[in-house]
Protein backbone atom coordinates (compact mmCIF):
# COMPACT_ATOMS: atom_id res chain seq x y z
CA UNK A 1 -34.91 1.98 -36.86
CA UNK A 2 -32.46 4.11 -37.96
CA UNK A 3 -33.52 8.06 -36.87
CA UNK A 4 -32.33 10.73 -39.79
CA UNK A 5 -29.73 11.85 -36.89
CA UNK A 6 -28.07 8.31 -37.73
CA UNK A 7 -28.05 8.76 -41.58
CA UNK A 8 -25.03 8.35 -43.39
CA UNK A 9 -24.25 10.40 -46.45
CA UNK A 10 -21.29 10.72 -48.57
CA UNK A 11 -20.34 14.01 -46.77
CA UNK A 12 -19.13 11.98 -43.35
CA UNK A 13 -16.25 10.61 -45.47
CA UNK A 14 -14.87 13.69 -45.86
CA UNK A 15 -15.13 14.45 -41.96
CA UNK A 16 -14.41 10.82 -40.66
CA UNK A 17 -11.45 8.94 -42.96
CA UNK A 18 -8.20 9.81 -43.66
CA UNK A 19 -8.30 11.74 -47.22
CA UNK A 20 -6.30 8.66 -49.04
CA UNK A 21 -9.24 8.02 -51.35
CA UNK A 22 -11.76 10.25 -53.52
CA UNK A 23 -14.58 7.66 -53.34
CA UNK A 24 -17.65 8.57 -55.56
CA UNK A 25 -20.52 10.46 -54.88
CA UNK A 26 -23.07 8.08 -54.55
CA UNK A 27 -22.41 5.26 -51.74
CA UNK A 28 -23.63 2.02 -52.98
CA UNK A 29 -25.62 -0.52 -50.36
CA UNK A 30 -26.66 -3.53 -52.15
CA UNK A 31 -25.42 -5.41 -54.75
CA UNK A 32 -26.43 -9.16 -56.78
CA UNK A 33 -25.13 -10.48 -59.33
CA UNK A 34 -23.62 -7.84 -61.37
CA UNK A 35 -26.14 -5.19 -60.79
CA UNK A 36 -25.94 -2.44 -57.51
CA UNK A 37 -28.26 -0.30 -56.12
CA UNK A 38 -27.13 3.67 -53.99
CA UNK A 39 -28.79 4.83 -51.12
CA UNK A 40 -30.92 6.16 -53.77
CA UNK A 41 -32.15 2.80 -54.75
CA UNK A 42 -30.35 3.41 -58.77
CA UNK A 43 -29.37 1.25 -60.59
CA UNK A 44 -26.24 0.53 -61.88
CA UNK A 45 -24.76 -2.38 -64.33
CA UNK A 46 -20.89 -3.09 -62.46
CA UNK A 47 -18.10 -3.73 -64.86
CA UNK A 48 -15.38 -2.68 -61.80
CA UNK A 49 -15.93 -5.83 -59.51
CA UNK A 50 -14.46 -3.63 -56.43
CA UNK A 51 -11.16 -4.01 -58.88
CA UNK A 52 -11.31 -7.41 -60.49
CA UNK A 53 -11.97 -8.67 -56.75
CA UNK A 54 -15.91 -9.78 -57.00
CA UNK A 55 -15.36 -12.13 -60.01
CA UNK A 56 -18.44 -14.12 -59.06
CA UNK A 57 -20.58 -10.90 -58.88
CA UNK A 58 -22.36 -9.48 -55.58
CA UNK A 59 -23.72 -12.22 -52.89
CA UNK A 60 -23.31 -14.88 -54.78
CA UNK A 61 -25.70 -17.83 -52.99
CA UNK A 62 -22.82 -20.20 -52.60
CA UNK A 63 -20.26 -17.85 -51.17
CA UNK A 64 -23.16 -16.31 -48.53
CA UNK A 65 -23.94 -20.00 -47.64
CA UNK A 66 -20.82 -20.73 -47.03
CA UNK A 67 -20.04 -17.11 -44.91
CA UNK A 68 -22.93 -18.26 -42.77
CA UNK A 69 -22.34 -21.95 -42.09
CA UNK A 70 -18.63 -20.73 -41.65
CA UNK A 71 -19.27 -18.34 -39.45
CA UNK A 72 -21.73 -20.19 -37.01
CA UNK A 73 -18.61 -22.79 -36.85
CA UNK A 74 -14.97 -21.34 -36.50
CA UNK A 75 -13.88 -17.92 -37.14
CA UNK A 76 -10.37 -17.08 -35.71
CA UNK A 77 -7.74 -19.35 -34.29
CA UNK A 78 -4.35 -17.72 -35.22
CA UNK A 79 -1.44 -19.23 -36.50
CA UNK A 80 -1.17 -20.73 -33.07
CA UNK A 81 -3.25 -23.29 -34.81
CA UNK A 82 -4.22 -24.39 -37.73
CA UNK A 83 -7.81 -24.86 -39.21
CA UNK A 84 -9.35 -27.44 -41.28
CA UNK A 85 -10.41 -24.38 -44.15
CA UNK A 86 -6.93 -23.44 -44.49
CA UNK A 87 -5.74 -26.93 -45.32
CA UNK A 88 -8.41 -27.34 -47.58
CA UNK A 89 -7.85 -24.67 -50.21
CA UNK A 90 -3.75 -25.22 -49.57
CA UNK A 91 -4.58 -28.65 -51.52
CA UNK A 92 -6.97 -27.08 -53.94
CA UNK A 93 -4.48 -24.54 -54.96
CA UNK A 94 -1.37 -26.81 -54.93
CA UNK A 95 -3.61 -29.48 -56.84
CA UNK A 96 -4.33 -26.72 -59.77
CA UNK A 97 -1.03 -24.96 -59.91
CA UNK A 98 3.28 -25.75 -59.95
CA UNK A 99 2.90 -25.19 -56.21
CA UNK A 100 3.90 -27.64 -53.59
CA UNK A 101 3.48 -24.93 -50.77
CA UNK A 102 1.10 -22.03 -50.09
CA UNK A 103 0.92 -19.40 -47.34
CA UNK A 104 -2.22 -17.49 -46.57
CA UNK A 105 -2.09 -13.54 -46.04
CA UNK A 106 -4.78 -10.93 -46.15
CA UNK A 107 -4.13 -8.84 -49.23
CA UNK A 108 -1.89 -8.49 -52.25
CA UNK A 109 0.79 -6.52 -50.32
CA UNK A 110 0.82 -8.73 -48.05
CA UNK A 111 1.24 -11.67 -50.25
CA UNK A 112 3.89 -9.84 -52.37
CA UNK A 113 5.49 -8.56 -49.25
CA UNK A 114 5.77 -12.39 -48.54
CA UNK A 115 7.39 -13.36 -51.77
CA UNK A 116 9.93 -10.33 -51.68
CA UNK A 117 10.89 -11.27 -47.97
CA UNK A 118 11.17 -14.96 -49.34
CA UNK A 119 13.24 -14.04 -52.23
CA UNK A 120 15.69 -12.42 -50.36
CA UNK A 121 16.17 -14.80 -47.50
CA UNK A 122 16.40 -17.35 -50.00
CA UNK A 123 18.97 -16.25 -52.07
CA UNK A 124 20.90 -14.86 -49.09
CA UNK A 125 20.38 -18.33 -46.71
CA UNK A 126 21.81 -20.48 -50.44
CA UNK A 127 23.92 -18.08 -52.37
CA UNK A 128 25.27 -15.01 -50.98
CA UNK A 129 24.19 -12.40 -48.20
CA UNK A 130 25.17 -9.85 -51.12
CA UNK A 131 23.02 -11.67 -53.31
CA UNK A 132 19.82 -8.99 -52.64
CA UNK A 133 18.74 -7.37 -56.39
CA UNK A 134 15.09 -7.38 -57.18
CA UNK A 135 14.48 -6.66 -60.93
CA UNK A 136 11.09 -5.03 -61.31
CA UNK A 137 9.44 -3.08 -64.42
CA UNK A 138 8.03 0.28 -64.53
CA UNK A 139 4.28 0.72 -64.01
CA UNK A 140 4.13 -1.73 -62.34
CA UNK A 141 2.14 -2.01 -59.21
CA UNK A 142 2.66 -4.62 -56.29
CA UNK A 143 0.90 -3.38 -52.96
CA UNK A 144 1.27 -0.40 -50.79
CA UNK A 145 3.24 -1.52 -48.43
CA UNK A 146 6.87 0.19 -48.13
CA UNK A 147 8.73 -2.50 -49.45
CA UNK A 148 6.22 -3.46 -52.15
CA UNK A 149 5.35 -0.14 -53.42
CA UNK A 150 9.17 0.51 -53.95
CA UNK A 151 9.11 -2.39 -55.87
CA UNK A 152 6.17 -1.39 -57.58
CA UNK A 153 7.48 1.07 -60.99
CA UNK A 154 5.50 4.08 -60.24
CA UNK A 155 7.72 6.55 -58.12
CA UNK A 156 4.28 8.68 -57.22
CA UNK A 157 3.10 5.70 -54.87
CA UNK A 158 6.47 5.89 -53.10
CA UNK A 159 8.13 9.26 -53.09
CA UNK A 160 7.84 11.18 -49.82
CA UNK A 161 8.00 8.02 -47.29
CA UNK A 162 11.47 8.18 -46.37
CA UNK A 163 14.73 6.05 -47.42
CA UNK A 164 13.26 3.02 -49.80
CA UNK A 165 14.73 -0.44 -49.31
CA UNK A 166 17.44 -0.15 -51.40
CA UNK A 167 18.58 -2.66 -54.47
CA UNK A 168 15.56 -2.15 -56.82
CA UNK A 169 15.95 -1.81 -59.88
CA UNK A 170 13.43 -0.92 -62.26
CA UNK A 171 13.56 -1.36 -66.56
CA UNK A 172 11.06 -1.04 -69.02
CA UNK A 173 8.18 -3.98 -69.20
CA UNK A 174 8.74 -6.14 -72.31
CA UNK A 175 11.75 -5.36 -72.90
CA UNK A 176 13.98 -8.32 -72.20
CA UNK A 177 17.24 -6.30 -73.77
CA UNK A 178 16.83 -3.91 -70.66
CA UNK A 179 16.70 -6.55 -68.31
CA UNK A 180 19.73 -8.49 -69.88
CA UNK A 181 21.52 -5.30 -69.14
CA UNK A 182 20.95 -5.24 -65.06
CA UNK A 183 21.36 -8.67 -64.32
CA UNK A 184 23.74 -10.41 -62.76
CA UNK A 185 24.24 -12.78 -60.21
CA UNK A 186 23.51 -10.61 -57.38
CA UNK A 187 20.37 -10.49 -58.77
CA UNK A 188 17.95 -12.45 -56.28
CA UNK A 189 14.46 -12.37 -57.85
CA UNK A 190 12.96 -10.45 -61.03
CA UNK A 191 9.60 -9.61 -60.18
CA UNK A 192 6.54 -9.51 -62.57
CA UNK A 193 2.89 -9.26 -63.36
CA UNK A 194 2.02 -11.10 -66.53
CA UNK A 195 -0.56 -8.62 -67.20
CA UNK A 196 0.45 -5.05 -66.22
CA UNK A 197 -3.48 -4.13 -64.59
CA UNK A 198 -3.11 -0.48 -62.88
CA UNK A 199 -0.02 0.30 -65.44
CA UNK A 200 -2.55 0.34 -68.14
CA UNK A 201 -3.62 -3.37 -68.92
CA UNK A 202 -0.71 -4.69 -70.86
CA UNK A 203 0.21 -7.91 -71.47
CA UNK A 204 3.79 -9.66 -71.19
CA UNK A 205 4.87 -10.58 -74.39
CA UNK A 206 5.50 -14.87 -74.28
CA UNK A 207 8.88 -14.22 -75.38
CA UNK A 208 10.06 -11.81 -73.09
CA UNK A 209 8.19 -14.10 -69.91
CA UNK A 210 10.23 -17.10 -71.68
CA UNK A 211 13.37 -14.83 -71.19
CA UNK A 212 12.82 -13.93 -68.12
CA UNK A 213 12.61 -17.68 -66.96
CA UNK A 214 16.14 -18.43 -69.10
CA UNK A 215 17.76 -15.24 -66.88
CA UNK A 216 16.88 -16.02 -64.10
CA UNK A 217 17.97 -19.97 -64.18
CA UNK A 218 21.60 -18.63 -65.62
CA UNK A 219 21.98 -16.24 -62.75
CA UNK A 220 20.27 -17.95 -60.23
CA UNK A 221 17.56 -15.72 -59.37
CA UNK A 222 14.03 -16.76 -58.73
CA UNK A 223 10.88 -15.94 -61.14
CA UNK A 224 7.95 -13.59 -58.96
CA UNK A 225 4.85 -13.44 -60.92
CA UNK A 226 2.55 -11.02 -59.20
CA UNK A 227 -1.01 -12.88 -60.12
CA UNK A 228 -2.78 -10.76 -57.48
CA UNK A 229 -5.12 -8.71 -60.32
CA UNK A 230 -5.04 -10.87 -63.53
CA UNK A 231 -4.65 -14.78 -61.49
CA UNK A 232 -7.94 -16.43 -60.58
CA UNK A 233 -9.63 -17.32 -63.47
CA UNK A 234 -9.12 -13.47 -64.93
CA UNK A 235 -7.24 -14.04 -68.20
CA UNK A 236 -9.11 -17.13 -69.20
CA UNK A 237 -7.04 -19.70 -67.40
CA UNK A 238 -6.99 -20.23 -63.64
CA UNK A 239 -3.95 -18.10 -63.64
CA UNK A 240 -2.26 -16.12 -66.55
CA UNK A 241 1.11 -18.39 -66.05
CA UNK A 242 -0.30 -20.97 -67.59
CA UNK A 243 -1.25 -19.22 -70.91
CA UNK A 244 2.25 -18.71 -71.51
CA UNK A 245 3.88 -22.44 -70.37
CA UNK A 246 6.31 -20.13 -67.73
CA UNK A 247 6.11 -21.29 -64.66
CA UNK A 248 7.52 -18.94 -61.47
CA UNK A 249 9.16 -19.96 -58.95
CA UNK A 250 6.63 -17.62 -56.55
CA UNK A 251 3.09 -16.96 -57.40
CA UNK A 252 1.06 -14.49 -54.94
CA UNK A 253 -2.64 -14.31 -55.92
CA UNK A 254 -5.76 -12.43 -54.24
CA UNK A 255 -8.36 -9.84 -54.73
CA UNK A 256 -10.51 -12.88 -57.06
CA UNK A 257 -9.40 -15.44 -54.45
CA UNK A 258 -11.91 -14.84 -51.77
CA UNK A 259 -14.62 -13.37 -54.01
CA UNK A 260 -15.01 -10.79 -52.05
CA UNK A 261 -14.06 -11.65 -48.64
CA UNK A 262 -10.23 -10.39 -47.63
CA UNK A 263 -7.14 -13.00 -48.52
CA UNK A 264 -3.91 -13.61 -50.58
CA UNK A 265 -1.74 -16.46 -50.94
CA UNK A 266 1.60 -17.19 -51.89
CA UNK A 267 2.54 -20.34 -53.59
CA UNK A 268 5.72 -21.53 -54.06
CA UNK A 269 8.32 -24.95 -54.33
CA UNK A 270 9.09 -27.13 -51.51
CA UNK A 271 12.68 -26.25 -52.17
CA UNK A 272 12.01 -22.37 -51.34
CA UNK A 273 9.93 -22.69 -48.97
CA UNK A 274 11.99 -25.03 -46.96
CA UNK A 275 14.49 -21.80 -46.20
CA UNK A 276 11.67 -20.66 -44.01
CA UNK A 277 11.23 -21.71 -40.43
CA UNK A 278 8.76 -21.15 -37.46
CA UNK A 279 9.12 -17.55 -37.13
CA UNK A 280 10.31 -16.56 -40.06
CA UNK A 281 7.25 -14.57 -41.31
CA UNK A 282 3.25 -14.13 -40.01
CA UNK A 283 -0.04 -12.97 -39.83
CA UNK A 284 -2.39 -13.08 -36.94
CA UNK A 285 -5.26 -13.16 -39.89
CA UNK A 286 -3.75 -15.11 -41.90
CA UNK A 287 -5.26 -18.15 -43.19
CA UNK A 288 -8.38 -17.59 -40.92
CA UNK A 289 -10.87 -19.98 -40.86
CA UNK A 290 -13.45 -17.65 -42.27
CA UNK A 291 -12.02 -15.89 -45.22
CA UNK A 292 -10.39 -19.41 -45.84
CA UNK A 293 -13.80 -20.94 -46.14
CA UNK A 294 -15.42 -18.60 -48.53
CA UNK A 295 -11.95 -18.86 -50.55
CA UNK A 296 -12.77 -22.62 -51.00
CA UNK A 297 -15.82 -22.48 -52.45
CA UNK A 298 -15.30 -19.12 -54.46
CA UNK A 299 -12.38 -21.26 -56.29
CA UNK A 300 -14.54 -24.65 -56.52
CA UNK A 301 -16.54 -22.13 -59.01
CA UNK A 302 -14.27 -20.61 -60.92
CA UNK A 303 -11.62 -23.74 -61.36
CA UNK A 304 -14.45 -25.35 -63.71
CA UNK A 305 -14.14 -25.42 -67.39
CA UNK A 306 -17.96 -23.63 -67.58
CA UNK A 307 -16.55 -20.37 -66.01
CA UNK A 308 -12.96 -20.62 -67.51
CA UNK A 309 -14.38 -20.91 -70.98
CA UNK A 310 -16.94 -18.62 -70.54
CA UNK A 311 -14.10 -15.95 -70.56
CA UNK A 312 -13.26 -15.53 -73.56
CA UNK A 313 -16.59 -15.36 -74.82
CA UNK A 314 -17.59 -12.49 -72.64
CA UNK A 315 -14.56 -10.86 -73.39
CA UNK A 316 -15.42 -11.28 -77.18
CA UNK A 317 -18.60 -9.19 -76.43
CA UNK A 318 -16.93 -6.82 -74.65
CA UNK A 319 -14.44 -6.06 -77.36
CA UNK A 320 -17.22 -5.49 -79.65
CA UNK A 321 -18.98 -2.92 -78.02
CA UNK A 322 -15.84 -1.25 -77.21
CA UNK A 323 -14.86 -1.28 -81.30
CA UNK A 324 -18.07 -0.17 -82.29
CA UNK A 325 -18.14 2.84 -79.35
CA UNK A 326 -14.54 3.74 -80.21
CA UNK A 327 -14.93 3.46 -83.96
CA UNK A 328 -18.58 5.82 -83.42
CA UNK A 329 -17.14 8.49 -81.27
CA UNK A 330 -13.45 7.96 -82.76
CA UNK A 331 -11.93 6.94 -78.68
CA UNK A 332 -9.68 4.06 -78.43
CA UNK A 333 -5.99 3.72 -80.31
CA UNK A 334 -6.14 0.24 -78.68
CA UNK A 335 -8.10 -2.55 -76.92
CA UNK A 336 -6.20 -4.99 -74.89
CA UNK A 337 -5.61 -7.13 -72.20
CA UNK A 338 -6.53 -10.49 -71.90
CA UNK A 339 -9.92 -12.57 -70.99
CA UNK A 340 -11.68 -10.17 -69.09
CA UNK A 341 -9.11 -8.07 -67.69
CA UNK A 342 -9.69 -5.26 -70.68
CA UNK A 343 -7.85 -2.27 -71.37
CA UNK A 344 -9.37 0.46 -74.14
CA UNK A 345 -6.43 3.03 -74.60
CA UNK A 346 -8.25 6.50 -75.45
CA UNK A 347 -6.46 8.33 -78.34
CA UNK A 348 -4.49 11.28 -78.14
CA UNK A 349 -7.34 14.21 -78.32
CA UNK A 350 -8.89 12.36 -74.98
CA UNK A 351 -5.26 11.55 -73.50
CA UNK A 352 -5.58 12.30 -69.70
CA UNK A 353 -9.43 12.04 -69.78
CA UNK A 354 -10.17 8.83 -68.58
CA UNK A 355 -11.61 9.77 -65.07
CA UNK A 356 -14.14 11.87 -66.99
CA UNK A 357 -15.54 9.16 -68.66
CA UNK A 358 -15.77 7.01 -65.27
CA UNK A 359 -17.16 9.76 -63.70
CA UNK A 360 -20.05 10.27 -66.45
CA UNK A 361 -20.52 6.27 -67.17
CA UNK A 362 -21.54 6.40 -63.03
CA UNK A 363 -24.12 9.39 -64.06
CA UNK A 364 -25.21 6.88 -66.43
CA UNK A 365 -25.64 3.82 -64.08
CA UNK A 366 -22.47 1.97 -64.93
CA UNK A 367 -19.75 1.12 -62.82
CA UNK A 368 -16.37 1.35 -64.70
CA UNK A 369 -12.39 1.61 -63.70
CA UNK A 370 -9.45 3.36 -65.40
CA UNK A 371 -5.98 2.21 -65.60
CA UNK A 372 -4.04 5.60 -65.45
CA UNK A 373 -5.04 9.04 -66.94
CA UNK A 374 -5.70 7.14 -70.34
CA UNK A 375 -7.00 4.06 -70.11
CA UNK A 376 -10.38 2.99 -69.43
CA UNK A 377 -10.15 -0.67 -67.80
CA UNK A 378 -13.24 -3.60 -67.31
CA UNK A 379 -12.88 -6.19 -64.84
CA UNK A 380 -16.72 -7.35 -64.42
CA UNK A 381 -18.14 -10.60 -62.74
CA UNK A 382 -16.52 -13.63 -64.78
CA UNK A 383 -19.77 -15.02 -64.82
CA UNK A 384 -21.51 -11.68 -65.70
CA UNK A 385 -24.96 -12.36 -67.87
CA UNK A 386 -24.76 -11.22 -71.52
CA UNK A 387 -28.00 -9.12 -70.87
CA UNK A 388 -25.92 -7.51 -67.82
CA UNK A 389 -23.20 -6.90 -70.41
CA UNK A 390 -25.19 -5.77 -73.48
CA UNK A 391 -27.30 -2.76 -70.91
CA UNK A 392 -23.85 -1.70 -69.10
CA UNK A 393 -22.27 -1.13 -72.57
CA UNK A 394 -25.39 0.53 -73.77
CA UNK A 395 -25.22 3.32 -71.28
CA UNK A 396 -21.22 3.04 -71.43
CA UNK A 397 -21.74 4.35 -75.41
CA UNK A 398 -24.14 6.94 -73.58
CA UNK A 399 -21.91 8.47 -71.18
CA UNK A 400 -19.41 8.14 -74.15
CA UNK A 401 -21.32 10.33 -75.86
CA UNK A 402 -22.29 13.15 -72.98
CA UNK A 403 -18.21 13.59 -72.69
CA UNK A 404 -17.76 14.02 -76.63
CA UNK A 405 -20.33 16.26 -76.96
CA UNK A 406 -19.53 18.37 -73.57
């Protein structure tokens, strides 16, 4: 047993990790479904999903089963080899999607750090070593990484870190007039995320997607759509591409992809991948046998008509509480997003405010994310029970109401 000398409390983050995060006060230790329980043992209804990442809620019994059979078998073999998991969800993925070949990674930078590196070489090894210009939007956000969070549109991520890799270029999102204006055919890749998720939830217009995909055939660049927040089932469709009939020519999905469990991918042609060669890029953990496994069965469940119809549905309910509570308490200028990737804009007089209202919705036992200083943002379970979403809304409108009323 564990003495009270071995108790862990939210005061040993502040001594113990590097102070890169301001976690909450309470440390949760158990979660099902879409409900999670503190060290307190209370209660609270999770519309965050650890960031759009647990999109078939806590533990769910197929994914554990599968952690454990997996992980009596085969955990780790390297790249050295390659494991029967891996292949697996390679063919899953390339049956579902444009792809004809996928790479496994470990996160979202890494996968977009993948795509970047690919872009490049690609365009350099078949056009021009000149040929090096990334087109990217602002707010947007693709990874940490030094590369990808120069890439990313949101200077405060990247400031401070030294000289940034240099020909990015960064234009307003939707706004295909801007982009017109930078390209050209030293342009090598224009990268994108359909749905804008830590800029503030906003979707790509289809015609400015459709114009990026005319650009970037004249000028020879290749199409990035970062997928790694809204892919996986998130908008309504296994990935948003495909509400929009534009198809990239690199995809890089993760956080939904394992359900939980660590990985990215990036899928692409046989055509660009086939400027890669042994060597050209890695990952010890990459593709492991483990997070490969759990991958395979988290995407069995959400690639199924059931769960990808279901979206929209739960979204519907969302958006309904969120009118009513913004309408009541006079909150949001706009709701938005798509499936259940939700973004309520809070109006001017609460502008800046939206860490408040996560802060308080906690207090109130329910978990909840923003988007920026004024956005509040949803990204629960996409199989999250209508009683789960009908209670977390209920004390949503009650924390609502403790930061009106002050």
């Amino acid at each position: 047993m564990a003495t009270q000398q071995d108790a862990v409390t939210r005061a040993n983050f502040d001594d113990v990790i590097l102070p890169i995060y301001a976690p909450a006060e309470f440390i949760p230790v158990k979660g099902k479904g879409s409900r999670v329980w503190d060290q307190q043992g209370k209660e609270y209804v999770d519309f965050a999903g650890g960031i759009a990442v647990t999109a078939l809620g806590h533990c769910h019994p197929a994914l554990v089963e599968t952690l454990k059979t997996q992980g009596e078998t085969l955990w780790h073999t390297s790249n050295v080899f390659t494991n029967e998991p891996a292949l697996r969800l390679a063919r899953k993925l390339i049956d579902a999607t444009f792809a004809e070949r996928v790479v496994f990674m470990n996160s979202g930078t890494e996968a977009n750090e993948t795509a970047f590196k690919l872009a490049r070489f690609y365009a350099s090894t078949r056009h021009s070593p000149y040929k090096t210009k990334i087109i990217a939007f602002h707010n947007a956000f693709h990874g940490r990484s030094l590369f990808t969070v120069s890439v990313g549109g949101q200077p405060k991520y990247s400031d401070g870190f030294g000289p940034k890799p240099a020909d990015i270029i960064h234009v307003p999102f939707n706004d295909l007039h801007a982009v017109k204006a930078v390209m050209d055919d030293h342009t090598c890749a224009v990268v994108v995320e359909p749905i804008q998720g830590e800029g503030g939830v906003t979707a790509a217009t289809p015609d400015f997607l459709k114009g990026l995909r005319e650009l970037c055939d004249q000028h020879n660049a290749l199409l990035v759509f970062d997928e790694v927040q809204c892919g996986m089932g998130r908008s309504g469709e296994l990935f948003a591409y495909m509400h929009y009939g534009v198809t990239p020519d690199i995809l890089t999905s993760a956080k939904a992809l394992g359900g939980g469990f660590p990985i990215s991918a990036m899928l692409t042609t046989h055509d660009i991948a086939s400027v890669f060669h042994a060597g050209s890029h890695g990952s010890t953990y990459g593709g492991n046998p483990l997070a490969c496994a759990v991958a395979g069965t988290a995407f069995d469940i959400i690639n199924t008509p059931e769960v990808l119809s279901g979206v929209n549905e739960k979204r519907q309910l969302f958006v309904k509480h969120l009118q009513q509570i913004g309408e009541k308490f006079d909150l949001f200028s706009d709701i938005r997003g798509m499936g259940l990737l939700i973004g309520a804009e809070l109006k001017p007089h609460y502008k800046g405010r939206a860490r408040d209202f996560l802060y308080a919705a906690a207090d109130e036992g329910v978990m909840v994310l923003n988007a920026g200083p004024d956005v509040m943002r949803f990204v629960p379970s996409l199989i999250i029970d209508a009683q789960d979403i009908e209670e977390g809304m209920k004390r949503f409108a009650d924390a609502v109401a403790k930061v009106v009323n002050g």
